[in-house]
C-alpha atoms as a PDB file:
ATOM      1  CA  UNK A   1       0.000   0.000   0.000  1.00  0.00           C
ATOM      2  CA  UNK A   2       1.345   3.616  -1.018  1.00  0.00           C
ATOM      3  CA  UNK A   3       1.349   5.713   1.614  1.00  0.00           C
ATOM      4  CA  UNK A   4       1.602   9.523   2.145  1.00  0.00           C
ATOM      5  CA  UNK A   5       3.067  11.652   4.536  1.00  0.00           C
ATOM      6  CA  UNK A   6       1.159  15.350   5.557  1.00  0.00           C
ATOM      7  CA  UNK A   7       2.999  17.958   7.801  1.00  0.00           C
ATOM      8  CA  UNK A   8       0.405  20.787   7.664  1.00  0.00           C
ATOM      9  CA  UNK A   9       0.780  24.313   9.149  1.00  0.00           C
ATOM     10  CA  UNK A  10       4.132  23.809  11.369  1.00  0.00           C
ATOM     11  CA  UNK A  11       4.901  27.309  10.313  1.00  0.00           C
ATOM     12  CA  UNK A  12       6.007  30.045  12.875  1.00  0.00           C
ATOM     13  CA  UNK A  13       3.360  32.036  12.623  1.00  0.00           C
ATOM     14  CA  UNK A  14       0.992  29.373  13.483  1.00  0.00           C
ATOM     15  CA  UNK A  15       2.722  27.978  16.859  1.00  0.00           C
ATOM     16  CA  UNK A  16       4.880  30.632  17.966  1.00  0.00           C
ATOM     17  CA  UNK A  17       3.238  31.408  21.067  1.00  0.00           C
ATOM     18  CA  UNK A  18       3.977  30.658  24.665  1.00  0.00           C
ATOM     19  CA  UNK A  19       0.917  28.185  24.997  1.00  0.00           C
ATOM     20  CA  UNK A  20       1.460  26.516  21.495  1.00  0.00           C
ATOM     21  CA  UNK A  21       5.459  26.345  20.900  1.00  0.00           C
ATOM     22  CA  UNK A  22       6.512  23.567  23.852  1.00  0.00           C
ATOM     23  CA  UNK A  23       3.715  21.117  22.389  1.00  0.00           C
ATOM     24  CA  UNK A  24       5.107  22.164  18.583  1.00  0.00           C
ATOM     25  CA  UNK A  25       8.387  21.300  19.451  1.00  0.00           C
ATOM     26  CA  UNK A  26       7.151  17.987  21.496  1.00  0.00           C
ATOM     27  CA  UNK A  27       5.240  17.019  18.128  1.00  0.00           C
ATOM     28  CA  UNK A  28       8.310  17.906  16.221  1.00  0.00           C
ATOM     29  CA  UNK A  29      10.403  14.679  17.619  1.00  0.00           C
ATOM     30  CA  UNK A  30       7.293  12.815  16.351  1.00  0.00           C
ATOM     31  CA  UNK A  31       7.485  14.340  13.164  1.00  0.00           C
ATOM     32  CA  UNK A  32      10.852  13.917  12.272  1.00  0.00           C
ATOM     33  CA  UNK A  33      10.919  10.669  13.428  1.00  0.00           C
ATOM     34  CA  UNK A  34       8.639   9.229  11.032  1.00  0.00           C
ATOM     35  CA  UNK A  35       9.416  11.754   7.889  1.00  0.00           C
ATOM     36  CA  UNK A  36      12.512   9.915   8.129  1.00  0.00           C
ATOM     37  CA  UNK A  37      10.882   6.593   7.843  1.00  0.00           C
ATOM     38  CA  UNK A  38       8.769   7.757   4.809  1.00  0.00           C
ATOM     39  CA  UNK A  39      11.906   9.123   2.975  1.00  0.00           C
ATOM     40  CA  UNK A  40      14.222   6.403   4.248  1.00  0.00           C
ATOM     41  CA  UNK A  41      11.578   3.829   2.297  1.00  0.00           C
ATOM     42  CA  UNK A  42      10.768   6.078  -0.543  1.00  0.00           C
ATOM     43  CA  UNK A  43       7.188   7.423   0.520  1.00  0.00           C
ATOM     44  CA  UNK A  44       6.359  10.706  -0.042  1.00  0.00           C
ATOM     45  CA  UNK A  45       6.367  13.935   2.512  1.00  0.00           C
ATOM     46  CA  UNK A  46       4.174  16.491   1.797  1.00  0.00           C
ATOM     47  CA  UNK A  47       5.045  19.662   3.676  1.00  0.00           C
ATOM     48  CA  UNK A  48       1.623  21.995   3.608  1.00  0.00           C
ATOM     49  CA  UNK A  49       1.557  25.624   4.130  1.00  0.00           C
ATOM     50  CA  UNK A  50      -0.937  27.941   5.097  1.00  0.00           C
ATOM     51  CA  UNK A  51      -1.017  31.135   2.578  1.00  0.00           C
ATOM     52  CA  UNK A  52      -3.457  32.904   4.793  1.00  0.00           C
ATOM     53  CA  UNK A  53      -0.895  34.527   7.073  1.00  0.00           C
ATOM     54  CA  UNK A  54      -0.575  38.026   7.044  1.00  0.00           C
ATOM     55  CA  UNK A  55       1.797  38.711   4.148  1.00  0.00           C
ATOM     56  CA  UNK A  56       1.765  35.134   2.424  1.00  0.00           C
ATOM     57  CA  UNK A  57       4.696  33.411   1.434  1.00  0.00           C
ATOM     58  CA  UNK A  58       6.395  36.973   2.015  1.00  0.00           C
ATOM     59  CA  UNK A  59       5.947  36.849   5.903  1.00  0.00           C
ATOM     60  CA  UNK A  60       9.203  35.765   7.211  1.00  0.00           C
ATOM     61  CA  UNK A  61       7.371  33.485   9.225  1.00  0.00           C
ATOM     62  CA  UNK A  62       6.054  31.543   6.429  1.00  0.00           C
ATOM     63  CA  UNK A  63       8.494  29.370   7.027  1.00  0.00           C
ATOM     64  CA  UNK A  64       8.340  25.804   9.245  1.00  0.00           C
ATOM     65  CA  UNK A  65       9.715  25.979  12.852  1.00  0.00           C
ATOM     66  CA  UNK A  66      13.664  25.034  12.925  1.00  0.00           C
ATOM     67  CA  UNK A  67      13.220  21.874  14.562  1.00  0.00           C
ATOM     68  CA  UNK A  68      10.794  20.426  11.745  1.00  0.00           C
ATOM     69  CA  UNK A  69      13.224  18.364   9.053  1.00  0.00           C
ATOM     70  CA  UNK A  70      12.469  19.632   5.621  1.00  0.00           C
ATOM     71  CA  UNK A  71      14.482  17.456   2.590  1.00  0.00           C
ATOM     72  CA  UNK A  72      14.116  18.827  -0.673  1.00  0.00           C
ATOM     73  CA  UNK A  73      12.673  15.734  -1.982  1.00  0.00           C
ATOM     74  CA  UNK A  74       9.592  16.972   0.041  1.00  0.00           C
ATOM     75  CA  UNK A  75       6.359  18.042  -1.990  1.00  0.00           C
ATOM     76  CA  UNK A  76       5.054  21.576  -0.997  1.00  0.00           C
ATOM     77  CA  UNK A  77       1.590  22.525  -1.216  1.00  0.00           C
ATOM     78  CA  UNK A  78       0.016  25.916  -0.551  1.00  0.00           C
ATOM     79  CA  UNK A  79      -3.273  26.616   0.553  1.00  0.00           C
ATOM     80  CA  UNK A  80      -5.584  29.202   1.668  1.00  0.00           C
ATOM     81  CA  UNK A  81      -8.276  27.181   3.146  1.00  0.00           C
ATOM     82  CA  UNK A  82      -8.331  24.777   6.060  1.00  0.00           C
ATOM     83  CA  UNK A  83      -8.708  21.632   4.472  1.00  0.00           C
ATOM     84  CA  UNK A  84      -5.283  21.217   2.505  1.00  0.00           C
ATOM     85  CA  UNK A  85      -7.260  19.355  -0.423  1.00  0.00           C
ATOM     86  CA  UNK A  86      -9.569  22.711  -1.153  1.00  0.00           C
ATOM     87  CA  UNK A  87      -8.728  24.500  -4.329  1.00  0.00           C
ATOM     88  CA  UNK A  88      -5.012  22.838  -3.965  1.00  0.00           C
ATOM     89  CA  UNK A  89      -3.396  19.795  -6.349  1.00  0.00           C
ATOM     90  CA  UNK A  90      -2.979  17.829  -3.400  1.00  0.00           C
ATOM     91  CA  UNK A  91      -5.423  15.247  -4.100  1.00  0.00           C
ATOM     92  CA  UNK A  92      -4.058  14.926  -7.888  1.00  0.00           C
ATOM     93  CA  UNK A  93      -0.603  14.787  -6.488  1.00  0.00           C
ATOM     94  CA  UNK A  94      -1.393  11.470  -4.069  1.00  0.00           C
ATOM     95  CA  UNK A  95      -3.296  10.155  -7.385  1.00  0.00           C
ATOM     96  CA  UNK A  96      -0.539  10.526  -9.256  1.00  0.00           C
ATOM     97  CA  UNK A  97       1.387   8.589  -6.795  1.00  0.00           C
ATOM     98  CA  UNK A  98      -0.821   5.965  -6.247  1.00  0.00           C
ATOM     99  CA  UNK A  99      -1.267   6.755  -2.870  1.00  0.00           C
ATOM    100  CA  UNK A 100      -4.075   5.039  -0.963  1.00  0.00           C
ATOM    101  CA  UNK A 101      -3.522   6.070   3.042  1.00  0.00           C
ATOM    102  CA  UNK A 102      -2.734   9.277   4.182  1.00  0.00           C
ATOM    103  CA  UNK A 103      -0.761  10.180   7.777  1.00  0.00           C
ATOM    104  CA  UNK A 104      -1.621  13.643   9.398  1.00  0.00           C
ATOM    105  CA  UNK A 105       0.348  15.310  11.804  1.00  0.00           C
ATOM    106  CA  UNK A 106       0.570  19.602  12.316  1.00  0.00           C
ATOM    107  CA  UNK A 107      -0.968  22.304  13.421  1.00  0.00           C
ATOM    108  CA  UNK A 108      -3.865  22.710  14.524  1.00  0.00           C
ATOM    109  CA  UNK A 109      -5.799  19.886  16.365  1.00  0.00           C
ATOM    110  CA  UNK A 110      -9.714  21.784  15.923  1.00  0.00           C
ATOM    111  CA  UNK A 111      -8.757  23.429  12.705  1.00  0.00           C
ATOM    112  CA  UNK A 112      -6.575  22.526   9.825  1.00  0.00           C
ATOM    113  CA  UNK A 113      -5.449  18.812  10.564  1.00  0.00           C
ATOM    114  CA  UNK A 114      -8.810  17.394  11.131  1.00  0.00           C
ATOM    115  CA  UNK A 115     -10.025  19.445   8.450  1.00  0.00           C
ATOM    116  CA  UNK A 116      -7.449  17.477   6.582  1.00  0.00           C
ATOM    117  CA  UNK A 117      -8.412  13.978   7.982  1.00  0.00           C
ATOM    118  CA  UNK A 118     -11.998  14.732   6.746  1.00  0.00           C
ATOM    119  CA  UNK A 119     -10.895  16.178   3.114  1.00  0.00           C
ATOM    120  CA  UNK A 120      -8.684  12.257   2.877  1.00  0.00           C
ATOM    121  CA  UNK A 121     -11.616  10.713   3.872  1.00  0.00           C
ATOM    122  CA  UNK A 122     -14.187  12.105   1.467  1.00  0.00           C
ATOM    123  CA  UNK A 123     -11.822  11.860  -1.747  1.00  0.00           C
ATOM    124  CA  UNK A 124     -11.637   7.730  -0.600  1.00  0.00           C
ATOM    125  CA  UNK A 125      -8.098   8.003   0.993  1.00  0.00           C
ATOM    126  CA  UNK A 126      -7.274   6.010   3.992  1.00  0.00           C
ATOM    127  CA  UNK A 127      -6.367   8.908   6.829  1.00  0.00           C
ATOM    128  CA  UNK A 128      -4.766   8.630  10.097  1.00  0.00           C
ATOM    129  CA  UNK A 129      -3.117  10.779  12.326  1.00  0.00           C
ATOM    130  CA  UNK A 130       0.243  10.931  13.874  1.00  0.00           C
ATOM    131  CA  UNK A 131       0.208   9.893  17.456  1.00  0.00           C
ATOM    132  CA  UNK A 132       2.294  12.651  19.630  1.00  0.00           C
ATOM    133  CA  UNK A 133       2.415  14.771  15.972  1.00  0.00           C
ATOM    134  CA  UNK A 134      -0.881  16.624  16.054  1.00  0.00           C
ATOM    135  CA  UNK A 135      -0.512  19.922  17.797  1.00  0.00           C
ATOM    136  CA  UNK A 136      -3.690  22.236  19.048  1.00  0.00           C
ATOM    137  CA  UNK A 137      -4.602  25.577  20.255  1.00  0.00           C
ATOM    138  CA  UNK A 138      -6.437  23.888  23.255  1.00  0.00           C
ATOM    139  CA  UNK A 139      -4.875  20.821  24.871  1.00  0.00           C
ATOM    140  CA  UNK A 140      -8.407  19.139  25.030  1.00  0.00           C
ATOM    141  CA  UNK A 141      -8.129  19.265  20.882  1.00  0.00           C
ATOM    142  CA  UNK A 142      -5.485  17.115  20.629  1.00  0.00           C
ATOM    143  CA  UNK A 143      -7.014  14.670  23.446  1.00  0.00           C
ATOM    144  CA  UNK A 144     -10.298  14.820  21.035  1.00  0.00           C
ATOM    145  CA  UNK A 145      -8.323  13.827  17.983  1.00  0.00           C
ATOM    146  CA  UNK A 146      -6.967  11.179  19.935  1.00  0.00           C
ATOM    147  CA  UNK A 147      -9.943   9.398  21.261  1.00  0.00           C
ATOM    148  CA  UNK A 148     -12.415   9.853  18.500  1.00  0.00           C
ATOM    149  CA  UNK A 149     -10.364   9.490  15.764  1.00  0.00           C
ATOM    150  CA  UNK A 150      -7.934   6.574  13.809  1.00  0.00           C
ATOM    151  CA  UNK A 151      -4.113   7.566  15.152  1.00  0.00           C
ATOM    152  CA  UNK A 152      -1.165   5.453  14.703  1.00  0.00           C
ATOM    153  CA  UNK A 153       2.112   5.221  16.346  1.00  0.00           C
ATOM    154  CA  UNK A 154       5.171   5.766  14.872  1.00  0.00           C
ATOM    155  CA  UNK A 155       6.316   2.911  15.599  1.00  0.00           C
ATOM    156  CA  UNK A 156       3.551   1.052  13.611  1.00  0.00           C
ATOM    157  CA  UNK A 157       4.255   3.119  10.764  1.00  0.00           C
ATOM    158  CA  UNK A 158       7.900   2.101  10.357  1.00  0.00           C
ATOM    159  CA  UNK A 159       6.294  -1.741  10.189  1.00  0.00           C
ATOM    160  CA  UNK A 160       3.477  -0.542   7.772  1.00  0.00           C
ATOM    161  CA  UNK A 161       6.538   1.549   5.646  1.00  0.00           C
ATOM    162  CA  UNK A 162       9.115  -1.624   5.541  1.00  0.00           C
ATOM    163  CA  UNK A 163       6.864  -3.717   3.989  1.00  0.00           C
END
């Protein structure tokens, strides 16, 4: 099974903040972790960015936080809505890579990354998120996500990748 990678909205403009930034960097161990899996085995990461900051792409804080691992192998997508698969080639660029299951992990828990999860699910994709890689504005969002929603270690993903 071809599987995809997402890292949405790890941007500094999203989690830079006092409440946000310790559970971003947390998240980011998680993250890196299994990017590495999906580009050690060939699987693409998708790193998605959030065009609705103030400025765009222009805001120096477009970028992702330091401690997120960006190859240049990685796939960027820009959006402007929450659901990464609105009005973006996202969707065609899975297709084209025959990918059938989709892992979510990012910014933000209520907002973006389930919005995400929900755009997988209705174009037929597979969708789970990151365990320990989803970070929220509110810590109950992230407990939410966890309890009511298909999550999978990173540890099962390295078995699921090596296959």
């Amino acid at each position: 099974m071809k599987v995809a990678f997402l890292i949405i909205d790890m941007q500094i403009e999203c989690v830079d903040h006092e409440h946000i930034m310790p559970c971003a960097i947390q998240a980011s161990e998680y993250i890196n972790e299994v990017s590495g899996y999906f580009r050690k085995y060939g699987y693409p990461v998708v790193i998605v960015q959030d065009l609705e900051l103030e400025g765009g792409a222009e805001n120096p804080k477009f970028e992702f936080i330091p401690q997120i691992n960006i190859e240049e192998s990685d796939i960027r997508v820009h959006k402007e809505y929450s659901n990464s698969f609105w009005k973006t080639d996202l969707e065609q660029i899975l297709r084209d890579q025959g990918v059938e299951l989709v892992v979510i992990a990012g910014f933000a828990a209520e907002y973006c990354a389930l919005f995400t999860y929900n755009g997988a699910l209705e174009r037929g994709f597979k969708t789970v998120f990151l365990q320990n890689g989803v970070v929220g504005n509110h810590p109950d969002s992230v407990t939410k996500i966890n309890r009511d929603y298909q999550v999978a270690s990173y540890s099962v993903i390295n078995m699921l990748l090596k296959k």
